[in-house]
Structure formats: structure tokens, C-alpha cells
C-alpha atoms as a PDB file:
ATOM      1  CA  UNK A   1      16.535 189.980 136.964  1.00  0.00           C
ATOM      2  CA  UNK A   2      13.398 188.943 134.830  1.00  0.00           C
ATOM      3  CA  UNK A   3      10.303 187.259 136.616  1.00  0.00           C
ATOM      4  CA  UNK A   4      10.214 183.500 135.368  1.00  0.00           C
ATOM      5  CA  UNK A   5       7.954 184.267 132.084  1.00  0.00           C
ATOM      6  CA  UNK A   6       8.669 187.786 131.762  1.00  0.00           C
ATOM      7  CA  UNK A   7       9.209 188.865 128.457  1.00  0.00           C
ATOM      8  CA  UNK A   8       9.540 192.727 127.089  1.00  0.00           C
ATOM      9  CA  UNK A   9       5.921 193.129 125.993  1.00  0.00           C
ATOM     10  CA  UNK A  10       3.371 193.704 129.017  1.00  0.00           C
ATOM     11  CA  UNK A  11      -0.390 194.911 129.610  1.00  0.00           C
ATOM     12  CA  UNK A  12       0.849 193.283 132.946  1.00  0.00           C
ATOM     13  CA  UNK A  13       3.524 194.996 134.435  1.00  0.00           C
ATOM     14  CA  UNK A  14       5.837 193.523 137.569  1.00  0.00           C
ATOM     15  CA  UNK A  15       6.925 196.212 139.999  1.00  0.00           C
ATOM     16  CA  UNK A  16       9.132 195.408 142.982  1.00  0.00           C
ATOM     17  CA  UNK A  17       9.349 197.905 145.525  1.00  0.00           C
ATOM     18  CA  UNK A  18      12.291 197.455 147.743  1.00  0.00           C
ATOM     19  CA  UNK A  19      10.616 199.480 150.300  1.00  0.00           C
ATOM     20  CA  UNK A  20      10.617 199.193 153.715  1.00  0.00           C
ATOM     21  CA  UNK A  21       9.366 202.426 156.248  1.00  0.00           C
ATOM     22  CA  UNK A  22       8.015 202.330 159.912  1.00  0.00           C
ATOM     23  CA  UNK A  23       9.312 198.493 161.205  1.00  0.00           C
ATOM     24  CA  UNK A  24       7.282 196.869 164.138  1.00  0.00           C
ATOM     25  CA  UNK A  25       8.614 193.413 163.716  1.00  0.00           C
ATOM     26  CA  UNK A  26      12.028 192.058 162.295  1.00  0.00           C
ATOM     27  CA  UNK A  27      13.403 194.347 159.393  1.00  0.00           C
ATOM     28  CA  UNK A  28      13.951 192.531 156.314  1.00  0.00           C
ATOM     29  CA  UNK A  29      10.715 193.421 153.944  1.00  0.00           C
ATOM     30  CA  UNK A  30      12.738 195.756 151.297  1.00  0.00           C
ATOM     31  CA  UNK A  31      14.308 192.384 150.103  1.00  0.00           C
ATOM     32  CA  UNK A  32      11.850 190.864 149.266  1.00  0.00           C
ATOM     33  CA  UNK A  33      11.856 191.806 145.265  1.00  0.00           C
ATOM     34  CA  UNK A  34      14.842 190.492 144.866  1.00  0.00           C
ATOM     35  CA  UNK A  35      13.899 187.139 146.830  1.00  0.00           C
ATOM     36  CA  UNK A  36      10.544 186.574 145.250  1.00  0.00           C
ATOM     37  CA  UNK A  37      12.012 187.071 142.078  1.00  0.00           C
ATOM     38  CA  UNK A  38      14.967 184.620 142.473  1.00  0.00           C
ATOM     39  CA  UNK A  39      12.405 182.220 144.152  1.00  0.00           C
ATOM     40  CA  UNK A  40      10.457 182.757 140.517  1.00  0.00           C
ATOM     41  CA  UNK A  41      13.132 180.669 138.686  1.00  0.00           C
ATOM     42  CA  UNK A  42      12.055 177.206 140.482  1.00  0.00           C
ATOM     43  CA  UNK A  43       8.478 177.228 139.615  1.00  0.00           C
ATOM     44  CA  UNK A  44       7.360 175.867 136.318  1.00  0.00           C
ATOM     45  CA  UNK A  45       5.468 178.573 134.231  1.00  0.00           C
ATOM     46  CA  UNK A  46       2.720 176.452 133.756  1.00  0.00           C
ATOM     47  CA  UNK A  47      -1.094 176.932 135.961  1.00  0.00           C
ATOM     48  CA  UNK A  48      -2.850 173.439 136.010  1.00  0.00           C
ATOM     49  CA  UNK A  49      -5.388 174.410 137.984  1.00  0.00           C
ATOM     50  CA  UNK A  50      -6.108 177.599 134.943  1.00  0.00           C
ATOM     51  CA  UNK A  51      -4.477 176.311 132.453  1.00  0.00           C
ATOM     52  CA  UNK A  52      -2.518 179.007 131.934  1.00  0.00           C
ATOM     53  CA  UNK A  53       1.068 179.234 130.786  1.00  0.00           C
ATOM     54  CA  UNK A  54       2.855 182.538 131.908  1.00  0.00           C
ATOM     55  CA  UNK A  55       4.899 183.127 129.266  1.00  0.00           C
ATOM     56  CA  UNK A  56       1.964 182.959 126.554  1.00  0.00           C
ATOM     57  CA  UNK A  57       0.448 186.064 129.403  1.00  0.00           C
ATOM     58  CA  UNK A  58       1.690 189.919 128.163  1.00  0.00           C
ATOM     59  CA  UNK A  59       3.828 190.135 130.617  1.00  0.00           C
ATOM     60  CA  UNK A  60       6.890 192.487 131.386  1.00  0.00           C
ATOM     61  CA  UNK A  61       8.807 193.274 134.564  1.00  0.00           C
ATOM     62  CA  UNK A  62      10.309 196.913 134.572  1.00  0.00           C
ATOM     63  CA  UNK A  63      12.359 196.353 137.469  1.00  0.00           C
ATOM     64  CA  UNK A  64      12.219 197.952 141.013  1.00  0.00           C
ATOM     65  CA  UNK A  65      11.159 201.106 142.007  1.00  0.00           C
ATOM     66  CA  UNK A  66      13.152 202.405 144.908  1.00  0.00           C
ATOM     67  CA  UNK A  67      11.245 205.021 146.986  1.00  0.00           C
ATOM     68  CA  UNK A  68      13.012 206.791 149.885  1.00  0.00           C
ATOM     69  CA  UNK A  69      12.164 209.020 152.798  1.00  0.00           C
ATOM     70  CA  UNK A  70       8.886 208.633 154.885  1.00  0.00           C
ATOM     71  CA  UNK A  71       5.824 205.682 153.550  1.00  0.00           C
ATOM     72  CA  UNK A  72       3.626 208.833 152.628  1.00  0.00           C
ATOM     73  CA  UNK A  73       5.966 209.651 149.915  1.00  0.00           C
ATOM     74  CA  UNK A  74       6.849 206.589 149.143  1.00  0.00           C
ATOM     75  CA  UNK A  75       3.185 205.515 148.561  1.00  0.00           C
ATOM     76  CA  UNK A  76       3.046 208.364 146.716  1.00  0.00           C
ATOM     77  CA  UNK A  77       6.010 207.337 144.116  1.00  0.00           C
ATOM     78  CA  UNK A  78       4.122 203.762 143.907  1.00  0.00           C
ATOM     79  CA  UNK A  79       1.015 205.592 142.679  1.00  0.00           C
ATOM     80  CA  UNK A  80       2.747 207.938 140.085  1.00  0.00           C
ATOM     81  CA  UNK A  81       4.275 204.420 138.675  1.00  0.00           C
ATOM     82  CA  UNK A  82       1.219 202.792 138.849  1.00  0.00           C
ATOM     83  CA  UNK A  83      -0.405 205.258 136.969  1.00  0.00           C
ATOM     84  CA  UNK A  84       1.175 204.672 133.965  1.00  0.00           C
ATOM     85  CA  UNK A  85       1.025 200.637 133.968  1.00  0.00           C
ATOM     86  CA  UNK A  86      -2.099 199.016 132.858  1.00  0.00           C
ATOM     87  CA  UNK A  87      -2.473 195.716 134.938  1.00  0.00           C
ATOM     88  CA  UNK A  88       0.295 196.547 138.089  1.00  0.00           C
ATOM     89  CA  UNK A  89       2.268 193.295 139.738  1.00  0.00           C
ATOM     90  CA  UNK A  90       3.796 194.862 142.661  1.00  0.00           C
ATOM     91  CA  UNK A  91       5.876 192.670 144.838  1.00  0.00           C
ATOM     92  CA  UNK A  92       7.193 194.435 148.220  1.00  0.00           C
ATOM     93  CA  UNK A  93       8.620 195.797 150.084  1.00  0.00           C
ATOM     94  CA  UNK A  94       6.316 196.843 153.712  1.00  0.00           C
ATOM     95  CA  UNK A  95       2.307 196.662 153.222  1.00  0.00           C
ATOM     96  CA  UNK A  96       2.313 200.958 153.323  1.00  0.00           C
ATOM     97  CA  UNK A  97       3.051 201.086 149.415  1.00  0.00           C
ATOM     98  CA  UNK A  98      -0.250 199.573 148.330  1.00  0.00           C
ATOM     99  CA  UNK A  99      -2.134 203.031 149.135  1.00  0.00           C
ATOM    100  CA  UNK A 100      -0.439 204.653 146.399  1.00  0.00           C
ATOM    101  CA  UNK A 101      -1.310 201.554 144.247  1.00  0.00           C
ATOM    102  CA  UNK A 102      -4.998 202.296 145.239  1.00  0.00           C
ATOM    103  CA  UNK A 103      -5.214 205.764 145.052  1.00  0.00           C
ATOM    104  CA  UNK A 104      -4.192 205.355 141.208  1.00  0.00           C
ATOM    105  CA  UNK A 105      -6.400 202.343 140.782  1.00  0.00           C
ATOM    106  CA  UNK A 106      -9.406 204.440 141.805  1.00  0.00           C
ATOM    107  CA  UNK A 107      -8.693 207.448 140.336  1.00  0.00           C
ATOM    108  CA  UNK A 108      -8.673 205.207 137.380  1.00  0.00           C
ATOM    109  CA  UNK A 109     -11.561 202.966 137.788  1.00  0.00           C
ATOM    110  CA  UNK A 110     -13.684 204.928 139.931  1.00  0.00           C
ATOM    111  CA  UNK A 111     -15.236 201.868 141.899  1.00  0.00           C
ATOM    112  CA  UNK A 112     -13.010 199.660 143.078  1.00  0.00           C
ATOM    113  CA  UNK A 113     -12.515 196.765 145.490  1.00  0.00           C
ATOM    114  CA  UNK A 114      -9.351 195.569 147.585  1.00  0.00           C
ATOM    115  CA  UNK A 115      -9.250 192.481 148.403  1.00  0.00           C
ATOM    116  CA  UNK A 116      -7.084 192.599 151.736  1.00  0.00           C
ATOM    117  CA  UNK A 117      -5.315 189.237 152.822  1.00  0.00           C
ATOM    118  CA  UNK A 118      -3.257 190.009 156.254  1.00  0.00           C
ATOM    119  CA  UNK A 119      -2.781 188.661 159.737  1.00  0.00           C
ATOM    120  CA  UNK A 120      -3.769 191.917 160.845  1.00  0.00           C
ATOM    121  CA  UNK A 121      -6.552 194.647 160.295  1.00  0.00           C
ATOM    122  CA  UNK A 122      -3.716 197.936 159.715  1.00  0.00           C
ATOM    123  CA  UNK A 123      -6.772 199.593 161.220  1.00  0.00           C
ATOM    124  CA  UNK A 124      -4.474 201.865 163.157  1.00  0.00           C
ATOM    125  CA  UNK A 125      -4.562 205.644 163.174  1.00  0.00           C
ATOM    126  CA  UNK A 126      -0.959 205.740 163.458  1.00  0.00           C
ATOM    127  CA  UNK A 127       1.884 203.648 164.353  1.00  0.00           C
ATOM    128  CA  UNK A 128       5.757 204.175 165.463  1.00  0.00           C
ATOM    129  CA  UNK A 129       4.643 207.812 165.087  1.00  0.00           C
ATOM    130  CA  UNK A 130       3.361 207.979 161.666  1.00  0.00           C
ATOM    131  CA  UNK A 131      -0.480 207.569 160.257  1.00  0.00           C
ATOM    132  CA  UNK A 132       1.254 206.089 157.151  1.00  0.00           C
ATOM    133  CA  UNK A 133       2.714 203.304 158.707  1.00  0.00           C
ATOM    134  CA  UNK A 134       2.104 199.485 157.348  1.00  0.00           C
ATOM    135  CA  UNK A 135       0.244 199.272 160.172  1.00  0.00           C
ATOM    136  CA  UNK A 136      -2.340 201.882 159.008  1.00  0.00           C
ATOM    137  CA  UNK A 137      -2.449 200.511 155.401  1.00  0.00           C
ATOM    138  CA  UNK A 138      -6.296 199.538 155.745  1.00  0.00           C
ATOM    139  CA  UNK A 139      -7.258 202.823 157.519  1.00  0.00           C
ATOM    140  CA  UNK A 140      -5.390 204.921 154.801  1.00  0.00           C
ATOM    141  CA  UNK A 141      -7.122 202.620 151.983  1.00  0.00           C
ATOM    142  CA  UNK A 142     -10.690 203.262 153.190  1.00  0.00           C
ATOM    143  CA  UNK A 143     -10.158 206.837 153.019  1.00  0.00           C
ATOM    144  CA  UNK A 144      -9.683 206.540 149.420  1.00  0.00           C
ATOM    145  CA  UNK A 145     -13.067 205.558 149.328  1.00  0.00           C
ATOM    146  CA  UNK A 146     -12.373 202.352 147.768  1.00  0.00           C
ATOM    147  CA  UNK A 147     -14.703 199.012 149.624  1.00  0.00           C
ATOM    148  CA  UNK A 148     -12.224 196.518 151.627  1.00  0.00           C
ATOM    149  CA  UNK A 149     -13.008 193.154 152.313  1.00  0.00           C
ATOM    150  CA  UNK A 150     -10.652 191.666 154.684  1.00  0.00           C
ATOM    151  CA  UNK A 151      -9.567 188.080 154.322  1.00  0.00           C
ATOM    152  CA  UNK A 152      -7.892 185.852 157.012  1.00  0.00           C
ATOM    153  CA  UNK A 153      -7.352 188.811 159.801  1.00  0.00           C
ATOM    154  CA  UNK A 154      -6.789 187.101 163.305  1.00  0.00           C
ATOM    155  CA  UNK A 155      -5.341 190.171 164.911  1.00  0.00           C
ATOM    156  CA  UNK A 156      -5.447 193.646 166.134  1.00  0.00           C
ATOM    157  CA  UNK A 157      -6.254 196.066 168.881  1.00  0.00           C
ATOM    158  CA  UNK A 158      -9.747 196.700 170.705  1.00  0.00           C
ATOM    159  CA  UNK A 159     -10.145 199.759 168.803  1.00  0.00           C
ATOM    160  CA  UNK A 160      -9.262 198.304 165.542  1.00  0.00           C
ATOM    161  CA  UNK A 161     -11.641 195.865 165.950  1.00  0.00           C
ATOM    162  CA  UNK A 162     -14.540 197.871 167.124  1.00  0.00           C
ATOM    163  CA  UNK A 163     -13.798 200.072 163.987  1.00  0.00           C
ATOM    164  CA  UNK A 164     -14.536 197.100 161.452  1.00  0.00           C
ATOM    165  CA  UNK A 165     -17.797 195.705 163.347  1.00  0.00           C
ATOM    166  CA  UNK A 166     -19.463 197.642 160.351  1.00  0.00           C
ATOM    167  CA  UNK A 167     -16.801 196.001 157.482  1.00  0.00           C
ATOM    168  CA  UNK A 168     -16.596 193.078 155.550  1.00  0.00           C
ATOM    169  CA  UNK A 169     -14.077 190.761 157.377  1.00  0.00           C
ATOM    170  CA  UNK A 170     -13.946 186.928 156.490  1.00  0.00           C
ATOM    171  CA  UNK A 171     -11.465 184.982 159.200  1.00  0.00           C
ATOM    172  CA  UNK A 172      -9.527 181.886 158.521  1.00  0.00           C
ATOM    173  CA  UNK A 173     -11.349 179.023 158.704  1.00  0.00           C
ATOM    174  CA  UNK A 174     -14.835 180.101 157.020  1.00  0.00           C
ATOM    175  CA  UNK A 175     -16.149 180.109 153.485  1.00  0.00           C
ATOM    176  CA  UNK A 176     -14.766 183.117 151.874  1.00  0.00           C
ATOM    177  CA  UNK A 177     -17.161 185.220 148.826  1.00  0.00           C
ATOM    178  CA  UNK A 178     -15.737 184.851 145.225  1.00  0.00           C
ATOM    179  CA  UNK A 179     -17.871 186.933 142.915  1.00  0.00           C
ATOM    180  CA  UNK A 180     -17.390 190.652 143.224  1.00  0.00           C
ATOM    181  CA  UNK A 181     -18.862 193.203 141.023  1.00  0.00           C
ATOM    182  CA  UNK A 182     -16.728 196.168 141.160  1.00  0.00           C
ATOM    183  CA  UNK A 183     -12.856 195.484 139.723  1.00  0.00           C
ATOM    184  CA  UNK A 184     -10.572 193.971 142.530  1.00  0.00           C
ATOM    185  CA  UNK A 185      -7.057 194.929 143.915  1.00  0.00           C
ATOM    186  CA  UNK A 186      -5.690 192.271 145.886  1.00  0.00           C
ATOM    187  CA  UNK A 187      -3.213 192.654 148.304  1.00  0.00           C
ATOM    188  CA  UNK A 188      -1.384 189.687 149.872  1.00  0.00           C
ATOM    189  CA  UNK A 189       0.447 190.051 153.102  1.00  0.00           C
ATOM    190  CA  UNK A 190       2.957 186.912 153.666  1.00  0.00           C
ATOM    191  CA  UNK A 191       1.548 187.142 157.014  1.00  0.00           C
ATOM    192  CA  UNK A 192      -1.539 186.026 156.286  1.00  0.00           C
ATOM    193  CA  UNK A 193      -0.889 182.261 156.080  1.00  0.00           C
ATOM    194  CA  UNK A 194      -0.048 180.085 158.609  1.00  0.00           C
ATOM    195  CA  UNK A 195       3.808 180.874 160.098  1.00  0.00           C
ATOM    196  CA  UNK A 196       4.142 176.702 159.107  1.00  0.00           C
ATOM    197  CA  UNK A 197       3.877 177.696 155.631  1.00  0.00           C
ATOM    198  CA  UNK A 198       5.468 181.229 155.771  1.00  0.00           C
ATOM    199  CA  UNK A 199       7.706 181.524 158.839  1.00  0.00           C
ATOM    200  CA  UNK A 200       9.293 184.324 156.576  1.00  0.00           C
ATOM    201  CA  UNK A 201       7.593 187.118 157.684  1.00  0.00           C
ATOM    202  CA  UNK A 202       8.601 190.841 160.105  1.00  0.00           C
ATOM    203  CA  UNK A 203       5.606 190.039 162.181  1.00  0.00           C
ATOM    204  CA  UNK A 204       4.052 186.091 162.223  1.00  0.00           C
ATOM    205  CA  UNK A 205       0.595 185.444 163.679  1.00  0.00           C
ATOM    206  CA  UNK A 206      -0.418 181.681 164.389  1.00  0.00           C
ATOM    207  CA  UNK A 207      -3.972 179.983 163.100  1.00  0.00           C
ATOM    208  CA  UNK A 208      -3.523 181.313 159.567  1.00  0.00           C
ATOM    209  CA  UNK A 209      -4.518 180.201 156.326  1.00  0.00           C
ATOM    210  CA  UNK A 210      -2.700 176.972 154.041  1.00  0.00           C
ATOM    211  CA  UNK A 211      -1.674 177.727 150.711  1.00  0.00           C
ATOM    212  CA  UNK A 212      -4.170 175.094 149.341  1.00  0.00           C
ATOM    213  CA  UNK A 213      -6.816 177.170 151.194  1.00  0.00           C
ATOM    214  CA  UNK A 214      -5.738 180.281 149.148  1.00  0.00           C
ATOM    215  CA  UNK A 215      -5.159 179.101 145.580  1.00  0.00           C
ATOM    216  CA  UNK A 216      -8.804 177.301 145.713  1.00  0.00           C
ATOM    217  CA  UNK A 217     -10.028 180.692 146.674  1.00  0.00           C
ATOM    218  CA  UNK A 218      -7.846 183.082 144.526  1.00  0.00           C
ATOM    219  CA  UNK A 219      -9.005 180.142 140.970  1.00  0.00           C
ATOM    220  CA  UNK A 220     -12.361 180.423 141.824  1.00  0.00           C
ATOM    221  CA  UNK A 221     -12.736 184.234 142.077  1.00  0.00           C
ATOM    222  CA  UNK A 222     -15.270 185.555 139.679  1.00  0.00           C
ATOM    223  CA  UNK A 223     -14.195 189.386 138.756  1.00  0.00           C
ATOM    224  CA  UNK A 224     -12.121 191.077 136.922  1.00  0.00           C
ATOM    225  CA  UNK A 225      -8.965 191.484 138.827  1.00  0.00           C
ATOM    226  CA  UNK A 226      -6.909 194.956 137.644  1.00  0.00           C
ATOM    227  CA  UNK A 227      -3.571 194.619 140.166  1.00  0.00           C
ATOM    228  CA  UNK A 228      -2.098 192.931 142.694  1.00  0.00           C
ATOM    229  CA  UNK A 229       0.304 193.400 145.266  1.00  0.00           C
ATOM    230  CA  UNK A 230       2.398 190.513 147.228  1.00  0.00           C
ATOM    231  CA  UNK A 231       3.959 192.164 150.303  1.00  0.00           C
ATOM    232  CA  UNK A 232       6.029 191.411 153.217  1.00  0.00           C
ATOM    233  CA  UNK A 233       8.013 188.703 152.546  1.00  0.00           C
ATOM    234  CA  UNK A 234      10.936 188.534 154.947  1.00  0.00           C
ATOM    235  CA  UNK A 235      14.085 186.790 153.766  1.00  0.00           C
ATOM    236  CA  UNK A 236      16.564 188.038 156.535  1.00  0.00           C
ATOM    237  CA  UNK A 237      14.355 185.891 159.010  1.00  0.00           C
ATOM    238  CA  UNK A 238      13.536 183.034 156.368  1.00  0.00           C
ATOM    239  CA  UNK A 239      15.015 183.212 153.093  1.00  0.00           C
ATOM    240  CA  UNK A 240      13.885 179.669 151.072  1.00  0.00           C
ATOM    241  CA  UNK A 241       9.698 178.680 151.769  1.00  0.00           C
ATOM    242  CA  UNK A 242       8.485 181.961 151.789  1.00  0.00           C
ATOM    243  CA  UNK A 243       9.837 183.655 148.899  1.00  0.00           C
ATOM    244  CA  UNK A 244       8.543 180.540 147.216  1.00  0.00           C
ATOM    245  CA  UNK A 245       5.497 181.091 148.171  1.00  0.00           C
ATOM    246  CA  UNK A 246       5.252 184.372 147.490  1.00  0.00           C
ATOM    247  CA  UNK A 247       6.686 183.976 144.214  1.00  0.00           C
ATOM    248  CA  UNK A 248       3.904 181.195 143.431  1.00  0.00           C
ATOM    249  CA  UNK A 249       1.163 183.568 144.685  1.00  0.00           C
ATOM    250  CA  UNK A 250       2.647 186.160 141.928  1.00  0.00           C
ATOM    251  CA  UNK A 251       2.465 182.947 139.625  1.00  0.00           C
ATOM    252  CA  UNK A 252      -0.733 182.005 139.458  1.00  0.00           C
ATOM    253  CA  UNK A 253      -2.032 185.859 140.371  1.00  0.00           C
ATOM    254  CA  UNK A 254      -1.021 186.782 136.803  1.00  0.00           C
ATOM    255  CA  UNK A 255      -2.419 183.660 135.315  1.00  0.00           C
ATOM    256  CA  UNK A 256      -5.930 184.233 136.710  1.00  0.00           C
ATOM    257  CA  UNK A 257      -5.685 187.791 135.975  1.00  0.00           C
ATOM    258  CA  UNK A 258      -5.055 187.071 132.632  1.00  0.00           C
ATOM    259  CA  UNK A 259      -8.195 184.801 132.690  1.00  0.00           C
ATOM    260  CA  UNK A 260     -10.468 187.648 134.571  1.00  0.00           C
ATOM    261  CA  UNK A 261     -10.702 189.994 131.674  1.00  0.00           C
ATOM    262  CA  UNK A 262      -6.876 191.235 130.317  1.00  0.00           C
ATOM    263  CA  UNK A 263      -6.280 188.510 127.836  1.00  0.00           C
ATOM    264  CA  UNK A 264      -7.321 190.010 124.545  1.00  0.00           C
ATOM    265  CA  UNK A 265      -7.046 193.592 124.959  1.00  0.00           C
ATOM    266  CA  UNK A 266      -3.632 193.960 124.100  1.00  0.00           C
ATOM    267  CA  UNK A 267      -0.741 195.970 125.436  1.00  0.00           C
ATOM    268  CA  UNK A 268      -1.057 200.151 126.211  1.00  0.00           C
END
């Protein structure tokens, strides 16, 4: 199944990644690809707010990915794929396979920030018996060495929080920073909105962000954005609002990406 837009010529590359390791909430995440992608097919391809049209956007989808066995290796297959796409759309699959997006984003770019939308700081050592769990996803990041600035985190443990007095965290509710110097990652956890506007989600977290909240943000960013990652979305537990959402995020990701610096230069 083709991404709404998706044609067979791509410096932007969709991924899915039917992945789905250490579970703390309600299983479900690994299909998600499948969902979003579905969920594609009732948005128009058209950005007002950019005006961008996706299918004028280089854009290809290669399919999904399927990783087995523990999230360390899996994050490691995600980062041997995304090594050889250019502009990486990943849509998940369970928030542990955007380390190996990372790693091979930094290896590549040498600085790099993620920009890291979730309910939760993944600030965890390890989880469920593993230190690659999605609930370690931040921790792992930062010792890549790339800078994370978290966006809309309302929860976590004492410890987690102590650990990212020293970080850059913006909470629902305040002004968030758009200009950026080094290249971006983003990394969208369903999670991270409201559970009104994404009920479709393993683990939901009340007081979270609107979609309108998001978009304004994510069309006003000033940087050049070099991948992207939309994880978590649930469709055993809700299977029609979210994936739209998601989907729509994915949208209007690859439109502004477009806009931040990849129109122009072509396909690898």
C-alpha cells in the first residue's frame, strides 16, 4: 500500500516499521503502518497552511521494514535502513526504533537535534527488563550525543525527572522555540496529544496537546528538518481518529520538510 502522494521517485523515503518490543501499556503499536497508511487515503494531498501539494514532493514509500527479536536489534535494523535513505519518514511501530534512526542521522550529520514530542520523558535506565525499551528511548538517544528538546512531556518518575532538570523540556501549555540551528529529527509519539484527540494510544496521559496546537508549531519551525518519525499509534484500542491523525502529522511533516531545505536537491 502506497502513502496518499507516494510516487516511485523519493529524496523522501516512507518507512513503516511494524515493530513492537518491551509493552507497558495495551499491545497494538506494530499496526500502526498499516493503519496510518490506510488512514492516508482520506486526507487531501494538499497543505494550505504551506502550500504544499504532496504529490509535487519526491516522495516514495519502500514499504515496511519488519525487525524481529529484542528493540536493540531492532533499532539497529532501523539504522542500517536509514542509512541508505536520504530524508527518512518512519511511521511505527513502539518509540524504541527511533535510536537506530538517530544513530544514522548523526553519524551522518554530525550535529544533530531531536525534536522529542511524548507524554513521557523515556528517561528510564531500563524497563520490563531491558535498557532498550520504548521507555528508555530518550536515555538511549542522549547517549548518541545528539541535543533533545522535549516537547509536551507531562509524565515520568522522580528520577526521570531529576535527570532532565539540566535539559531542554517545553510542557503543554507554554510557548514552544521554533528556530533551531543544528538539523532536526522529530519524533512524534501519538501520546503526546490530548487522549480527546488520540484515545488511540498503548499508554494515554491526560492534559496533552490539540492538534491545532501542534501544526501551528510544526509550520512555523525554522530549520532544516532531515527525518521524522510518527510512533505509537494504537489501532487495536482505537482504530479510526488516531491513525488519522497520525497520518495527517506524516502529511504535513513531509510538506514542511520539503519547504525546510529538500526541495531542489534532487533524489540520491
Amino acid at each position: 500500500m502506497r502513502f496518499a502522494g507516494a510516487g516511485e521517485r523519493g529524496s523522501i523515503t516512507i518507512v513503516g516499521v511494524p515493530y513492537e518490543g518491551v509493552i507497558s501499556g495495551l499491545p497494538g503499536a506494530k499496526e500502526g503502518p498499516y493503519h496510518v497508511r490506510k488512514a492516508s487515503y482520506l486526507l487531501e494531498t494538499y497543505v494550505p497552511e504551506l502550500g504544499v501539494d504532496v504529490r509535487d514532493v519526491q516522495l516514495a514509500d519502500m514499504g515496511d521494514v519488519e525487525p524481529f527479536g529484542c528493540p536493540k536489534k531492532a533499532a539497529k535494523e532501523v539504522e542500517e535502513v536509514v542509512t541508505g535513505v536520504r530524508y527518512p519518514v518512519i511511521i511505527g511501530g513502539d518509540h524504541s526504533i527511533t535510536v537506530g534512526a538517530v544513530r544514522a542521522l548523526k553519524k551522518r550529520y554530525g550535529e544533530l537535534r531531536v525534536l522529542y514530542l511524548d507524554a513521557h520523558l523515556d528517561l528510564r535506565e531500563e524497563y520490563g527488563g531491558s535498557a532498550h525499551s520504548h521507555a528508555c528511548t530518550a536515555a538511549r538517544i542522549a547517549e548518541t550525543g545528539a541535543h533533545i528538546s522535549f516537547f509536551g512531556v507531562r509524565s515520568g518518575t522522580r528520577e526521570e525527572w531529576a535527570g532532565a532538570e539540566e535539559m531542554d523540556v517545553h510542557r503543554a501549555g507554554e510557548r514552544w522555540p521554533t528556530e533551531f540551528r543544528e538539523p532536526v529529527y522529530i519524533t512524534v509519539d501519538m501520546d503526546v496529544f490530548d487522549p480527546a484527540f488520540a484515545p488511540g494510544v498503548g499508554t494515554p496521559e491526560p492534559a496533552g496537546i490539540t492538534p491545532a496546537e501542534f501544526f501551528s508549531w510544526l509550520h512555523n519551525i525554522d530549520a532544516e528538518i532531515v527525518g521524522v518519525d510518527v510512533v505509537e499509534t494504537n489501532p487495536l484500542v482505537e482504530g479510526n481518529i488516531t491513525p488519522v491523525l497520525a497520518a495527517k502529522v506524516v502529511r504535513n511533516v513531509v510538506a514542511k520538510m520539503w519547504l525546510s531545505g529538500v526541495q531542489g536537491k534532487g533524489a540520491p
